[in-house]
PDB file of N, CA and C in Angstrom:
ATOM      1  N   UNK A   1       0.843  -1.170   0.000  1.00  0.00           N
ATOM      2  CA  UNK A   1       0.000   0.000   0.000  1.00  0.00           C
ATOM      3  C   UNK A   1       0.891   1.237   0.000  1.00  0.00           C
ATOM      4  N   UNK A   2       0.803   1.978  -1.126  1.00  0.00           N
ATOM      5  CA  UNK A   2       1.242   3.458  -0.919  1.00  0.00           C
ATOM      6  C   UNK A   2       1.471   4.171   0.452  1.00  0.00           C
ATOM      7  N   UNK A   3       2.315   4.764   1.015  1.00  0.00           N
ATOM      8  CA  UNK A   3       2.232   5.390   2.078  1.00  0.00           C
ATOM      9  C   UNK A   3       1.994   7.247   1.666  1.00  0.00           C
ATOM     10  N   UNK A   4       2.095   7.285   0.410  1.00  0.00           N
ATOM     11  CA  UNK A   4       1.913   8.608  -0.097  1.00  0.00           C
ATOM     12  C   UNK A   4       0.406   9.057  -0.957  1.00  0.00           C
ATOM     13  N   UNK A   5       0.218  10.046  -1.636  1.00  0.00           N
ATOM     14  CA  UNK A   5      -1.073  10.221  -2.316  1.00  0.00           C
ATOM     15  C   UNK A   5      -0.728  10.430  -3.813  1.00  0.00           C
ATOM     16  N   UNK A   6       0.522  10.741  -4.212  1.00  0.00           N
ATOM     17  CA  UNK A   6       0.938  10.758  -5.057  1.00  0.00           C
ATOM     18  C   UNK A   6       2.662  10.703  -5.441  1.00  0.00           C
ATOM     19  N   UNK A   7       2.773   9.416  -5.980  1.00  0.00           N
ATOM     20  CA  UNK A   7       4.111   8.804  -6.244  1.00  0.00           C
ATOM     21  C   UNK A   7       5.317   9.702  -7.095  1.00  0.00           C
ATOM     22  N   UNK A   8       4.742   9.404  -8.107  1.00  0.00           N
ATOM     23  CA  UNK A   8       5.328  10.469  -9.180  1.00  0.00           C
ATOM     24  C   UNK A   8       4.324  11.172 -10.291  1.00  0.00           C
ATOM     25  N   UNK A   9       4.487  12.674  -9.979  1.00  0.00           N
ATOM     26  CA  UNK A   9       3.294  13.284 -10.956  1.00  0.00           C
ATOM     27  C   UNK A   9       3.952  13.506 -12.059  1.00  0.00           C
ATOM     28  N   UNK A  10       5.056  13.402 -12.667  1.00  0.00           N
ATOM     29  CA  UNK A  10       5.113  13.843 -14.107  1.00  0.00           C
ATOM     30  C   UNK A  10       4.551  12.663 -14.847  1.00  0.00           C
ATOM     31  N   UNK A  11       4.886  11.243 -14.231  1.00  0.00           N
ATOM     32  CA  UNK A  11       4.342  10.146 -15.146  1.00  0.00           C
ATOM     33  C   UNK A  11       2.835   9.965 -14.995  1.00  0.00           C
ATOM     34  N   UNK A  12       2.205  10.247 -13.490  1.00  0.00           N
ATOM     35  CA  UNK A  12       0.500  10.687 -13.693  1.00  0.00           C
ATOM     36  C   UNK A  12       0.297  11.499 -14.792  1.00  0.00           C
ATOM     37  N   UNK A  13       0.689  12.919 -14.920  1.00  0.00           N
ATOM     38  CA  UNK A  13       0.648  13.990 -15.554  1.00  0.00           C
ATOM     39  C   UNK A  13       0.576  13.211 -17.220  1.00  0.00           C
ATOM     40  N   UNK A  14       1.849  12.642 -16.904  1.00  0.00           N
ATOM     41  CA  UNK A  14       1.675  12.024 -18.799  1.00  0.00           C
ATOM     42  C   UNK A  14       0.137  11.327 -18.810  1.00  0.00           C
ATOM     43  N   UNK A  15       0.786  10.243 -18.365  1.00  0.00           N
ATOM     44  CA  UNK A  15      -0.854   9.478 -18.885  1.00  0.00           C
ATOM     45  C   UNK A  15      -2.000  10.038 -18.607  1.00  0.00           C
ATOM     46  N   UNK A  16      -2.377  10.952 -17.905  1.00  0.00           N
ATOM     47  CA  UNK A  16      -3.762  11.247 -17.863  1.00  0.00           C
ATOM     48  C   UNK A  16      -3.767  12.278 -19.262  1.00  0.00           C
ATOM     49  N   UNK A  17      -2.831  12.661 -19.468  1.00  0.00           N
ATOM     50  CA  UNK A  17      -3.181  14.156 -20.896  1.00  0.00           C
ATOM     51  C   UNK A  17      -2.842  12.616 -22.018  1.00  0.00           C
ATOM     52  N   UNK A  18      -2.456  12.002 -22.110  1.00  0.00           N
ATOM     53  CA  UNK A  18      -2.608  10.744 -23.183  1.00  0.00           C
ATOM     54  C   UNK A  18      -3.939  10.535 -23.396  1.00  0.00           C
ATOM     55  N   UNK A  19      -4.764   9.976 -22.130  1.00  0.00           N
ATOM     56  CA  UNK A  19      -5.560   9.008 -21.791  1.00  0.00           C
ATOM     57  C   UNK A  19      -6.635  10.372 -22.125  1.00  0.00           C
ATOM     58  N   UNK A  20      -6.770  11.376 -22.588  1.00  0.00           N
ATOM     59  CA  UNK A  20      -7.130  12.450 -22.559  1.00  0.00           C
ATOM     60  C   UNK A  20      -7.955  12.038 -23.828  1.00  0.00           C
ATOM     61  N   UNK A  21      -6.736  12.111 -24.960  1.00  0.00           N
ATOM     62  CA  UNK A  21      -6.849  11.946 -26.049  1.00  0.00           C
ATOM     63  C   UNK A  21      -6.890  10.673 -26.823  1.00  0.00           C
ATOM     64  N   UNK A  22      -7.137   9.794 -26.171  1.00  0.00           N
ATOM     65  CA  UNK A  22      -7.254   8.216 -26.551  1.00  0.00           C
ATOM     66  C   UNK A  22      -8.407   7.853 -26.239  1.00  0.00           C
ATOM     67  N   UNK A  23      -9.247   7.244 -27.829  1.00  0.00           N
ATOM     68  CA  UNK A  23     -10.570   7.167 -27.062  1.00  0.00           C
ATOM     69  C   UNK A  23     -10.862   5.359 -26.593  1.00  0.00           C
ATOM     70  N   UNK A  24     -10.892   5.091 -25.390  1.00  0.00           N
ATOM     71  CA  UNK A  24     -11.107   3.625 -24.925  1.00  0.00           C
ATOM     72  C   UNK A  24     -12.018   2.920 -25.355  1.00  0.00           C
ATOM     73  N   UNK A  25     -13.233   3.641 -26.047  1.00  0.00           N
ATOM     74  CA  UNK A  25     -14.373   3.011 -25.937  1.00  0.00           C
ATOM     75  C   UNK A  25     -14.503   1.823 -27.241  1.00  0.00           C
ATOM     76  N   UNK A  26     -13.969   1.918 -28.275  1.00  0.00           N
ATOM     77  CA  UNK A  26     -13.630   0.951 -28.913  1.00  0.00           C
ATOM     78  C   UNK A  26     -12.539  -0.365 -28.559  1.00  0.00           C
ATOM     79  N   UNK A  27     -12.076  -0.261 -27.836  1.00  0.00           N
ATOM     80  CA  UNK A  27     -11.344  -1.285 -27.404  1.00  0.00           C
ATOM     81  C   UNK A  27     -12.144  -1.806 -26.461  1.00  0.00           C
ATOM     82  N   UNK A  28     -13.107  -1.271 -25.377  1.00  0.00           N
ATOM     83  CA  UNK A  28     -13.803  -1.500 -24.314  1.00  0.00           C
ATOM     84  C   UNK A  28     -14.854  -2.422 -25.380  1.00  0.00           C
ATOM     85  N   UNK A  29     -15.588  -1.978 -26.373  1.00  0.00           N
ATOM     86  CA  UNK A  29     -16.524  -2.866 -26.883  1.00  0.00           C
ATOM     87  C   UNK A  29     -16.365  -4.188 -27.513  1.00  0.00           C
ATOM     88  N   UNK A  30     -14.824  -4.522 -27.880  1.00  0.00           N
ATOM     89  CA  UNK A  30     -14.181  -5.861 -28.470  1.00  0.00           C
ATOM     90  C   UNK A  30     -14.420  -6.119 -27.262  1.00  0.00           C
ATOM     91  N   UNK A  31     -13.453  -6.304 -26.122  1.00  0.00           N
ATOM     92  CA  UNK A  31     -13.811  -6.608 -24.632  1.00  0.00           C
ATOM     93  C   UNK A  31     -15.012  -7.150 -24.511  1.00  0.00           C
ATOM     94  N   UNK A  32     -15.763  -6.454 -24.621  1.00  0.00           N
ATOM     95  CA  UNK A  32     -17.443  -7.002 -24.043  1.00  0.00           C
ATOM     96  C   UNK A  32     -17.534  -8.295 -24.675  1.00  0.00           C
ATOM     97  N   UNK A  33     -17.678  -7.484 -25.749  1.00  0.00           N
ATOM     98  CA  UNK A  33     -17.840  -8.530 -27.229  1.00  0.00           C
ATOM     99  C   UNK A  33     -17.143 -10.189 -26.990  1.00  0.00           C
ATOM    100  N   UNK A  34     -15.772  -9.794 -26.356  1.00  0.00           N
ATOM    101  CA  UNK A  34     -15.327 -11.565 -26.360  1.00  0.00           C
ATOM    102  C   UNK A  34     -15.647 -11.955 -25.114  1.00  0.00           C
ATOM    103  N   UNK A  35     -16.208 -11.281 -24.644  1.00  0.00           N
ATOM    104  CA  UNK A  35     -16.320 -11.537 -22.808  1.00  0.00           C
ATOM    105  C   UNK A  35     -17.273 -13.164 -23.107  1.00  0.00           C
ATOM    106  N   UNK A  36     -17.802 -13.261 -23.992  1.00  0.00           N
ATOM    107  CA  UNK A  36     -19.042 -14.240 -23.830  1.00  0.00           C
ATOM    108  C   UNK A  36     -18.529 -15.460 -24.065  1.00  0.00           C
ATOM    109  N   UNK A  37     -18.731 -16.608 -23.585  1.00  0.00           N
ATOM    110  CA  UNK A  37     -17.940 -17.736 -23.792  1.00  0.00           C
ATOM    111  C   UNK A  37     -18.048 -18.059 -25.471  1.00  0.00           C
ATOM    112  N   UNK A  38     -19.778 -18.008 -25.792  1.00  0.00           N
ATOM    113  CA  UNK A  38     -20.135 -18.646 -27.149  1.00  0.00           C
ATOM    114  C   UNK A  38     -19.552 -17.508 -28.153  1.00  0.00           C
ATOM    115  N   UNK A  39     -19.028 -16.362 -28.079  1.00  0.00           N
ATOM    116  CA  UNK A  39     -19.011 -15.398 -29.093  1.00  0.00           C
ATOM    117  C   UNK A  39     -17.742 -15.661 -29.001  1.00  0.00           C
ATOM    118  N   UNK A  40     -16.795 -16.070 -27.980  1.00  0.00           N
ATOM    119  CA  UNK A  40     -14.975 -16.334 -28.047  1.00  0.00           C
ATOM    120  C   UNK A  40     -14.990 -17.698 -28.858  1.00  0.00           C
ATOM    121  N   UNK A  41     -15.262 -18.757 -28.551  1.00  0.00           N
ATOM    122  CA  UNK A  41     -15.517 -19.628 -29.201  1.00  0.00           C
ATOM    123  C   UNK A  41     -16.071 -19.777 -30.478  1.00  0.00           C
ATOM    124  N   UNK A  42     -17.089 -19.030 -31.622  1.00  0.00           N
ATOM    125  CA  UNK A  42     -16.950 -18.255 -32.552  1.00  0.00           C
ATOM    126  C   UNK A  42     -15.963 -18.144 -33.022  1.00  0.00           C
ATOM    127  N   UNK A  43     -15.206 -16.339 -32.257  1.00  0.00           N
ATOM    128  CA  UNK A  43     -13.763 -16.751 -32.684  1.00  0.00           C
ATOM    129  C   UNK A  43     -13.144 -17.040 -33.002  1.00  0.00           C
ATOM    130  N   UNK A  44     -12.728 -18.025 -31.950  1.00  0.00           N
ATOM    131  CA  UNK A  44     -11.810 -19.044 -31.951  1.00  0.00           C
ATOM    132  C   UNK A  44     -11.955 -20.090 -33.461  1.00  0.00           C
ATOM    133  N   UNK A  45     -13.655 -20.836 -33.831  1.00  0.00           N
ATOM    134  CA  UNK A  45     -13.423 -21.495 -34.763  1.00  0.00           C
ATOM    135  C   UNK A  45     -13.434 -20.763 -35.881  1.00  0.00           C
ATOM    136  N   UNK A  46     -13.095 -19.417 -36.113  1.00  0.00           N
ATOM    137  CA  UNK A  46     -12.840 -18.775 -37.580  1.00  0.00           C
ATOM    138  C   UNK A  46     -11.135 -18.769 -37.938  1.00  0.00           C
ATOM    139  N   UNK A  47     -10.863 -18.619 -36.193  1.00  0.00           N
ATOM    140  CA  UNK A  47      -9.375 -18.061 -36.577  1.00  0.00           C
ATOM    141  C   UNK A  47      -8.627 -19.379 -36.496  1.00  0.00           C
ATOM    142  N   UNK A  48      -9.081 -20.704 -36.746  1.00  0.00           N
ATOM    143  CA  UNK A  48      -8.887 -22.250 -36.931  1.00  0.00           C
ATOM    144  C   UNK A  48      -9.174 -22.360 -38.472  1.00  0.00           C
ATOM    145  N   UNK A  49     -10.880 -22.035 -38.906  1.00  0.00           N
ATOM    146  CA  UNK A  49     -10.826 -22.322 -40.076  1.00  0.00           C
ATOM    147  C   UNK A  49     -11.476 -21.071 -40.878  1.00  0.00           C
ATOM    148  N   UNK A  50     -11.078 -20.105 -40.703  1.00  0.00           N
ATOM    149  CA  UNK A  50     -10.932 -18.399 -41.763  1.00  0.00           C
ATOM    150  C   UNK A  50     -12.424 -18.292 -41.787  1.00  0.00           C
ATOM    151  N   UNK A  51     -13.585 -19.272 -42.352  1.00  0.00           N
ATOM    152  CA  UNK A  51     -14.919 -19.001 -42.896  1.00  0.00           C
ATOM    153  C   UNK A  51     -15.664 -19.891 -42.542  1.00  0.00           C
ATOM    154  N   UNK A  52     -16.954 -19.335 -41.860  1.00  0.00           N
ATOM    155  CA  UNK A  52     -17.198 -20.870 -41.199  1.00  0.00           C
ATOM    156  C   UNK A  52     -19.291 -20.296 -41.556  1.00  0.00           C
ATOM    157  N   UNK A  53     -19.764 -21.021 -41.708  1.00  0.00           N
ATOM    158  CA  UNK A  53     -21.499 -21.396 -42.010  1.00  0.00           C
ATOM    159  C   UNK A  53     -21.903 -20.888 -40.501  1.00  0.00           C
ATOM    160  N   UNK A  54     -23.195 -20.265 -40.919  1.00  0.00           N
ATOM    161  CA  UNK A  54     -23.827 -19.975 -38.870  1.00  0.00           C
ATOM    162  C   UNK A  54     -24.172 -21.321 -39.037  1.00  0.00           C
ATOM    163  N   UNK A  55     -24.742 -22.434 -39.745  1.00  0.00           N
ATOM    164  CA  UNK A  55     -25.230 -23.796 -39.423  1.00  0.00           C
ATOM    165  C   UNK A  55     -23.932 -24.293 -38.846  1.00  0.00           C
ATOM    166  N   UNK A  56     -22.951 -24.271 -39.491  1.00  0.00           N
ATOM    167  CA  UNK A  56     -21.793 -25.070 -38.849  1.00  0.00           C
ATOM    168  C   UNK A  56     -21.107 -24.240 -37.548  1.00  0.00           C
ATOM    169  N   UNK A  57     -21.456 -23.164 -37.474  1.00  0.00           N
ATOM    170  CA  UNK A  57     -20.346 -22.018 -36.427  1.00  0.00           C
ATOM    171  C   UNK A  57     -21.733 -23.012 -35.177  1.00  0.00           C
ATOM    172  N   UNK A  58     -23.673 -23.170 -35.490  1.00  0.00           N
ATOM    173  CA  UNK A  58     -23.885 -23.032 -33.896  1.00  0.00           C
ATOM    174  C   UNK A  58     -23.602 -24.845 -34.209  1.00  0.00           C
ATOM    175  N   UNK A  59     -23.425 -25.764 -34.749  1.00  0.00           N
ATOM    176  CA  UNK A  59     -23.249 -27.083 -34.222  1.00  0.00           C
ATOM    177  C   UNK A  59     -22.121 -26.888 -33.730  1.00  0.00           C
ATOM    178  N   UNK A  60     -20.802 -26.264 -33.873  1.00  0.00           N
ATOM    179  CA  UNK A  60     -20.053 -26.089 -33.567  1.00  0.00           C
ATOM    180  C   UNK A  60     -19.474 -25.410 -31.678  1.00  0.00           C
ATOM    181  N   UNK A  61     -20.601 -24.823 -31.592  1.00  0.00           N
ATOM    182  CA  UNK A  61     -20.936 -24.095 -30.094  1.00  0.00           C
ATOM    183  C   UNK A  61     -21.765 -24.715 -29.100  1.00  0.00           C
ATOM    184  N   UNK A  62     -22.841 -26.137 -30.252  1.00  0.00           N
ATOM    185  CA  UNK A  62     -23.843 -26.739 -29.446  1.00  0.00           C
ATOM    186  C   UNK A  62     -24.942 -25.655 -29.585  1.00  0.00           C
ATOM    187  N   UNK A  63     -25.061 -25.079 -29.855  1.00  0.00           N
ATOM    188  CA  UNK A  63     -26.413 -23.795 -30.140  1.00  0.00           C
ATOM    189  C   UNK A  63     -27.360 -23.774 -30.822  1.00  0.00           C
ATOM    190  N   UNK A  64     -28.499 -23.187 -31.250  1.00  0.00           N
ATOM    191  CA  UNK A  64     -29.283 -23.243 -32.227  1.00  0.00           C
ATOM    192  C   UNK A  64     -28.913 -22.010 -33.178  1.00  0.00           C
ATOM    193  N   UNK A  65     -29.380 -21.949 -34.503  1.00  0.00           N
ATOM    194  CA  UNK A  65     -29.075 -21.337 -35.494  1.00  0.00           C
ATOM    195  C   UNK A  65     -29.128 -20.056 -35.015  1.00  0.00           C
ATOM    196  N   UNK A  66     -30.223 -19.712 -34.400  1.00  0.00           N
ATOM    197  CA  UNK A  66     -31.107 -18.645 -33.798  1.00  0.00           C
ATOM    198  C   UNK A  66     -30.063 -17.961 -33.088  1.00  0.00           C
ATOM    199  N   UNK A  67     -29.850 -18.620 -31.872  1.00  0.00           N
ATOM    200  CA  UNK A  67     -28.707 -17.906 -30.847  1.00  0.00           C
ATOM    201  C   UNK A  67     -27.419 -17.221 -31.491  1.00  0.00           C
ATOM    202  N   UNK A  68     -26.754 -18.373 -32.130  1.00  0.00           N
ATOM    203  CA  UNK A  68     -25.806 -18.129 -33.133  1.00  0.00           C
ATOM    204  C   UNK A  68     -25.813 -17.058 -33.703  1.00  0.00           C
ATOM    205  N   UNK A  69     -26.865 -16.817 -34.110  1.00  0.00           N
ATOM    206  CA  UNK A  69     -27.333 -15.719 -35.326  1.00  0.00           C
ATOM    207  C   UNK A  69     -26.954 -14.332 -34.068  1.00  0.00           C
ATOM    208  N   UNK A  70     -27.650 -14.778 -33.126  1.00  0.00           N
ATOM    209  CA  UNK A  70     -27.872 -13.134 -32.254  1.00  0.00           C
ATOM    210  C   UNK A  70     -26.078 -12.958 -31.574  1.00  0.00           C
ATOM    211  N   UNK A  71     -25.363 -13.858 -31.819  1.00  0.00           N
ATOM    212  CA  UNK A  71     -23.889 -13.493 -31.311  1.00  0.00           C
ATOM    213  C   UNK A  71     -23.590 -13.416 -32.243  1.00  0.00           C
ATOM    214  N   UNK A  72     -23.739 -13.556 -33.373  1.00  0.00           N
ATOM    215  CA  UNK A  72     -22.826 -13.265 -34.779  1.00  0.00           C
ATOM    216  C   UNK A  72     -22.731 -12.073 -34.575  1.00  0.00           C
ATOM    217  N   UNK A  73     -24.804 -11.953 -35.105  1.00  0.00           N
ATOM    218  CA  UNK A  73     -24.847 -10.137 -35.048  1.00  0.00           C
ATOM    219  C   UNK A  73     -24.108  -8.922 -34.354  1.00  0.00           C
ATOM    220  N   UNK A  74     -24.105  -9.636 -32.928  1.00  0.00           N
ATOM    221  CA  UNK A  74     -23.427  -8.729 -32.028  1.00  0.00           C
ATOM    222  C   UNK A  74     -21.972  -8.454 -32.298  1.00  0.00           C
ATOM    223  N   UNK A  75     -21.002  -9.871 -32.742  1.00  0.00           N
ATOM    224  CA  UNK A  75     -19.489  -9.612 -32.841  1.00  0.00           C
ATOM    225  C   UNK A  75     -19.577  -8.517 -34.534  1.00  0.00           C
ATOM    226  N   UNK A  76     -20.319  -8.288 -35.133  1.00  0.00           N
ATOM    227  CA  UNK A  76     -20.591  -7.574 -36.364  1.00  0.00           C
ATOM    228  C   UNK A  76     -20.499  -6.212 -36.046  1.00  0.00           C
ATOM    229  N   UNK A  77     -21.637  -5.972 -35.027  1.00  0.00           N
ATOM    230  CA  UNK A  77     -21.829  -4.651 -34.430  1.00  0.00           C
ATOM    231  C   UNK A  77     -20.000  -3.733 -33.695  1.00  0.00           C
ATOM    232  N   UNK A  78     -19.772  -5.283 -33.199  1.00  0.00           N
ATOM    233  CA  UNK A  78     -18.372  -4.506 -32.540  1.00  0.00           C
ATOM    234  C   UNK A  78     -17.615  -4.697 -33.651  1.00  0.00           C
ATOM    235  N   UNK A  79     -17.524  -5.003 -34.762  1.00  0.00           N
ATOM    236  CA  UNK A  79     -16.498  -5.134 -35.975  1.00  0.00           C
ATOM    237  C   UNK A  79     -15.520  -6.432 -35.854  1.00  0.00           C
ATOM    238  N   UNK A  80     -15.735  -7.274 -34.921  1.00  0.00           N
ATOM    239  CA  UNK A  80     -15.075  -8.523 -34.837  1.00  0.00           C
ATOM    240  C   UNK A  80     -15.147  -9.417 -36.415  1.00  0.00           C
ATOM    241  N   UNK A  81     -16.194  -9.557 -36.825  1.00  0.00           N
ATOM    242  CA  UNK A  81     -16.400 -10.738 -37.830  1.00  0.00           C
ATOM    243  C   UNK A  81     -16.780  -9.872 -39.261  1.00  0.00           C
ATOM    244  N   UNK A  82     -16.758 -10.132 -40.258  1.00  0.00           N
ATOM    245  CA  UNK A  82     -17.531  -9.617 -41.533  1.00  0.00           C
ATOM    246  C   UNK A  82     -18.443 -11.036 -42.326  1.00  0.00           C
ATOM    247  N   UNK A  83     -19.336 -10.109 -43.207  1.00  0.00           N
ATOM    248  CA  UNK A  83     -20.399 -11.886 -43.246  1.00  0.00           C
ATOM    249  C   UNK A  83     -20.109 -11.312 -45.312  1.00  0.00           C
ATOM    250  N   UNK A  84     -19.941 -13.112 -45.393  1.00  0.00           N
ATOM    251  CA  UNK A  84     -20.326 -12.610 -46.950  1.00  0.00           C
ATOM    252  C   UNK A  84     -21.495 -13.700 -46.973  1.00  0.00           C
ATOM    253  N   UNK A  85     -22.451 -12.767 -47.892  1.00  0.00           N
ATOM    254  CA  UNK A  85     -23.816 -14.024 -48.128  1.00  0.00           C
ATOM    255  C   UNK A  85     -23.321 -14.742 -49.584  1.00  0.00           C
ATOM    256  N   UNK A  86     -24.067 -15.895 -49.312  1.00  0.00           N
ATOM    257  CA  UNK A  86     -23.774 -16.657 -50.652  1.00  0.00           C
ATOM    258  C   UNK A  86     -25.098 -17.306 -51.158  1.00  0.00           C
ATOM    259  N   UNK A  87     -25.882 -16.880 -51.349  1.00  0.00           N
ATOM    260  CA  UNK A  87     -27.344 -17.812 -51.661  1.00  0.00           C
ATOM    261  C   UNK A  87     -28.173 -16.870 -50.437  1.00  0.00           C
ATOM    262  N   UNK A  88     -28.790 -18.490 -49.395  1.00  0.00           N
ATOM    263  CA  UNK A  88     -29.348 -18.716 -48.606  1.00  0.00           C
ATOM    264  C   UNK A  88     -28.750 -18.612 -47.487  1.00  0.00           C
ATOM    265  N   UNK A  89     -27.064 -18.966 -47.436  1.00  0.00           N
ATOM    266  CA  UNK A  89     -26.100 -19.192 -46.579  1.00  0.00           C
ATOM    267  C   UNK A  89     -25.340 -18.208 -46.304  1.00  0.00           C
ATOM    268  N   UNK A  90     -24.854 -17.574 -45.176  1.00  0.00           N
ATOM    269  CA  UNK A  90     -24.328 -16.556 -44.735  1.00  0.00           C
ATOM    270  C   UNK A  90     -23.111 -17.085 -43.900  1.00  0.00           C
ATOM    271  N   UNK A  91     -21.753 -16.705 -44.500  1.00  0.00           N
ATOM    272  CA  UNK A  91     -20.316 -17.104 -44.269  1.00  0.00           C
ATOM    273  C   UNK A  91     -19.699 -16.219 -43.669  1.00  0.00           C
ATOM    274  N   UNK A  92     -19.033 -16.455 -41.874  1.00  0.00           N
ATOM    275  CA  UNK A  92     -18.980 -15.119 -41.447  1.00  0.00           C
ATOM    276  C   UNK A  92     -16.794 -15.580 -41.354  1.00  0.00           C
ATOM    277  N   UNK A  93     -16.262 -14.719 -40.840  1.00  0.00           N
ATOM    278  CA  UNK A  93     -14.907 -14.376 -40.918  1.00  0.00           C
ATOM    279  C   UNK A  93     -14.680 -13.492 -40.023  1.00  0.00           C
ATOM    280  N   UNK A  94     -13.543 -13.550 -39.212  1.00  0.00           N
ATOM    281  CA  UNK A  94     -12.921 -12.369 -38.608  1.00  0.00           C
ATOM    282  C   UNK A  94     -12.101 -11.327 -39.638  1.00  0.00           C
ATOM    283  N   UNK A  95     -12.565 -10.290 -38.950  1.00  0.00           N
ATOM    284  CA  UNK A  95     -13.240  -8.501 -39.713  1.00  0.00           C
ATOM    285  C   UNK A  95     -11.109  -8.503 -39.730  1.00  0.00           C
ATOM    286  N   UNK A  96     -10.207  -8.352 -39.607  1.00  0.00           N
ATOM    287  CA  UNK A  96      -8.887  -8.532 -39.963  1.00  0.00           C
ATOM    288  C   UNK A  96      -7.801  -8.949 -38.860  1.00  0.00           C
ATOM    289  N   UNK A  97      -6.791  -8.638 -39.499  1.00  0.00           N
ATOM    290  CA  UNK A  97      -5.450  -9.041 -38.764  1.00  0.00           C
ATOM    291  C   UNK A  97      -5.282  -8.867 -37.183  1.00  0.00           C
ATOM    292  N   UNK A  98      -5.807  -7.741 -37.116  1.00  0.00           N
ATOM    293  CA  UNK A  98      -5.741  -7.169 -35.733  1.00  0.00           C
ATOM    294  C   UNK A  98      -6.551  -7.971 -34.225  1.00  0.00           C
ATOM    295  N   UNK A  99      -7.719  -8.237 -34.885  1.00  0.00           N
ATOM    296  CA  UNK A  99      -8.522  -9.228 -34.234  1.00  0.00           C
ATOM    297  C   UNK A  99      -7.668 -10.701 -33.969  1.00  0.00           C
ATOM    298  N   UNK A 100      -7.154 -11.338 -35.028  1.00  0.00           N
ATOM    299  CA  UNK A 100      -6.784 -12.765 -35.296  1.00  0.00           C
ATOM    300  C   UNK A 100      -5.602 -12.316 -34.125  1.00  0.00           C
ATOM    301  N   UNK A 101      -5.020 -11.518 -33.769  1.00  0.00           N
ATOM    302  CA  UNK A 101      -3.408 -11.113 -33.556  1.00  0.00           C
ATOM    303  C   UNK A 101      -4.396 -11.057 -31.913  1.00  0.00           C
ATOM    304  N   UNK A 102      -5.311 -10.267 -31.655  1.00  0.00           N
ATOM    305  CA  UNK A 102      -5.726 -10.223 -30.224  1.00  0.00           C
ATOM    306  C   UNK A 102      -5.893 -12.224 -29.672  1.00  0.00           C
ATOM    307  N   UNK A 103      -6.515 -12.897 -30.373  1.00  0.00           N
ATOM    308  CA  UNK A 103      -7.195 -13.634 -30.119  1.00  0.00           C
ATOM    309  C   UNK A 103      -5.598 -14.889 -29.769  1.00  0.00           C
ATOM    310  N   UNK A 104      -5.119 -14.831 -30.380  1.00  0.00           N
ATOM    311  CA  UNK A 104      -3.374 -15.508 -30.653  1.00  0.00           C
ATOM    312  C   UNK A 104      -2.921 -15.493 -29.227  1.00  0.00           C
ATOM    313  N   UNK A 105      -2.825 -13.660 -29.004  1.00  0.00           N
ATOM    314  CA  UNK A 105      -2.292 -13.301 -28.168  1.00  0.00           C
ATOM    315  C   UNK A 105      -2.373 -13.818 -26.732  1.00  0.00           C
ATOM    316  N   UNK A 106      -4.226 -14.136 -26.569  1.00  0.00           N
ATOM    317  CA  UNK A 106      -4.856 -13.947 -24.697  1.00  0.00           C
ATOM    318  C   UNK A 106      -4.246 -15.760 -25.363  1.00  0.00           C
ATOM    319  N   UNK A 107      -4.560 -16.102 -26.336  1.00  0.00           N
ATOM    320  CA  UNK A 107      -4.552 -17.666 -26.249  1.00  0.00           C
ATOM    321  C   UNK A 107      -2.689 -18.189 -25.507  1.00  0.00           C
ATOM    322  N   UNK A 108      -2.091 -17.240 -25.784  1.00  0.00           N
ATOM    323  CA  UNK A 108      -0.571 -17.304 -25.952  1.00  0.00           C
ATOM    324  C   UNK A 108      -0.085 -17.459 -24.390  1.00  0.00           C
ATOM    325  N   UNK A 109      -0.655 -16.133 -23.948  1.00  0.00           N
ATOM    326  CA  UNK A 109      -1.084 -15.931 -22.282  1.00  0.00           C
ATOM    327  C   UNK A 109      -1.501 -16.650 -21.650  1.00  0.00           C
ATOM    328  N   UNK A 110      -2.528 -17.476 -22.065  1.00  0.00           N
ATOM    329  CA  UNK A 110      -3.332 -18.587 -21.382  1.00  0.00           C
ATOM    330  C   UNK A 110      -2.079 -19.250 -20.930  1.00  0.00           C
ATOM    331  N   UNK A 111      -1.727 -19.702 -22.273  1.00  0.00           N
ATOM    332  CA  UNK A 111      -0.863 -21.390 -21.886  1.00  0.00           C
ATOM    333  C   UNK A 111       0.488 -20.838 -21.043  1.00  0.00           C
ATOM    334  N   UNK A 112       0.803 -19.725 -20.815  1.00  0.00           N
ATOM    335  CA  UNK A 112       2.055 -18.865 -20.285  1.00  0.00           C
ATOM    336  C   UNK A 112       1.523 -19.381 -18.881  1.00  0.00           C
ATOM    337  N   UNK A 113       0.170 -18.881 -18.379  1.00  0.00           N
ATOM    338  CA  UNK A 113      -0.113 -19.449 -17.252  1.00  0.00           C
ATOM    339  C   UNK A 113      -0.288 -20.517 -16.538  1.00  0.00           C
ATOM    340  N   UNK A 114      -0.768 -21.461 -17.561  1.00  0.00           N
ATOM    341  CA  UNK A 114      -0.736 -23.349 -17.292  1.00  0.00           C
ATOM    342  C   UNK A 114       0.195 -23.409 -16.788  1.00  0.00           C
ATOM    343  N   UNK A 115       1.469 -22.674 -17.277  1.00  0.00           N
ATOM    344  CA  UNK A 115       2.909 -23.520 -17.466  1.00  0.00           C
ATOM    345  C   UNK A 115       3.295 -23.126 -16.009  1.00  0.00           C
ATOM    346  N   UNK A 116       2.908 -22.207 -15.688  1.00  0.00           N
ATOM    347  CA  UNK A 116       3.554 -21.645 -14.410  1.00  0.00           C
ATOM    348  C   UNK A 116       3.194 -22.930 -12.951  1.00  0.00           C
TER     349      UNK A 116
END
């Protein structure tokens, strides 16, 4: 526990005039967005196999088409996935690099922690 109220203010000073100008709230909504077990898992089976069917993404989750459908939508809304239609069938994908590179990453972390 601190015995003071303030440690060092030039490095407060920085980050708060940063944090000023950085807007969080897009990073806060991926967050939400993977917070959900079935919408990480999603994810997870795009960034396994690039393009995946909502029929095959909810057998894939154990889900119904339906549910599926309402977490797709949602990872859409936060820009996680992009959908191309093809017919009847709607083929969804993670939205780019940056996403695939987050998802790598916590996975990378995970096993950093097993190991410990």
């Amino acid at each position: 526990m601190c015995d003071v109220y303030l440690f060092d203010e030039h490095k407060v000073s920085r980050v708060k005039a940063n944090m000023e100008v950085v807007d969080l709230v897009p990073m806060l909504s991926i967050y939400k967005a993977l917070a959900d077990k079935n919408r990480l898992s999603i994810c997870y089976s795009l960034l396994l196999e690039e393009k995946l069917c909502v029929c095959d993404l909810a057998n894939i989750i154990g889900a119904t088409v339906a549910t599926t459908s309402h977490h797709l939508r949602y990872l859409l809304k936060s820009h996680i996935v992009s959908v191309e239609k093809k017919g009847k069938n709607a083929f969804y994908e993670l939205k780019d690099d940056h996403i695939k590179t987050l998802i790598r990453t916590a996975l990378a972390h995970g096993d950093e922690d097993d190991e410990e």
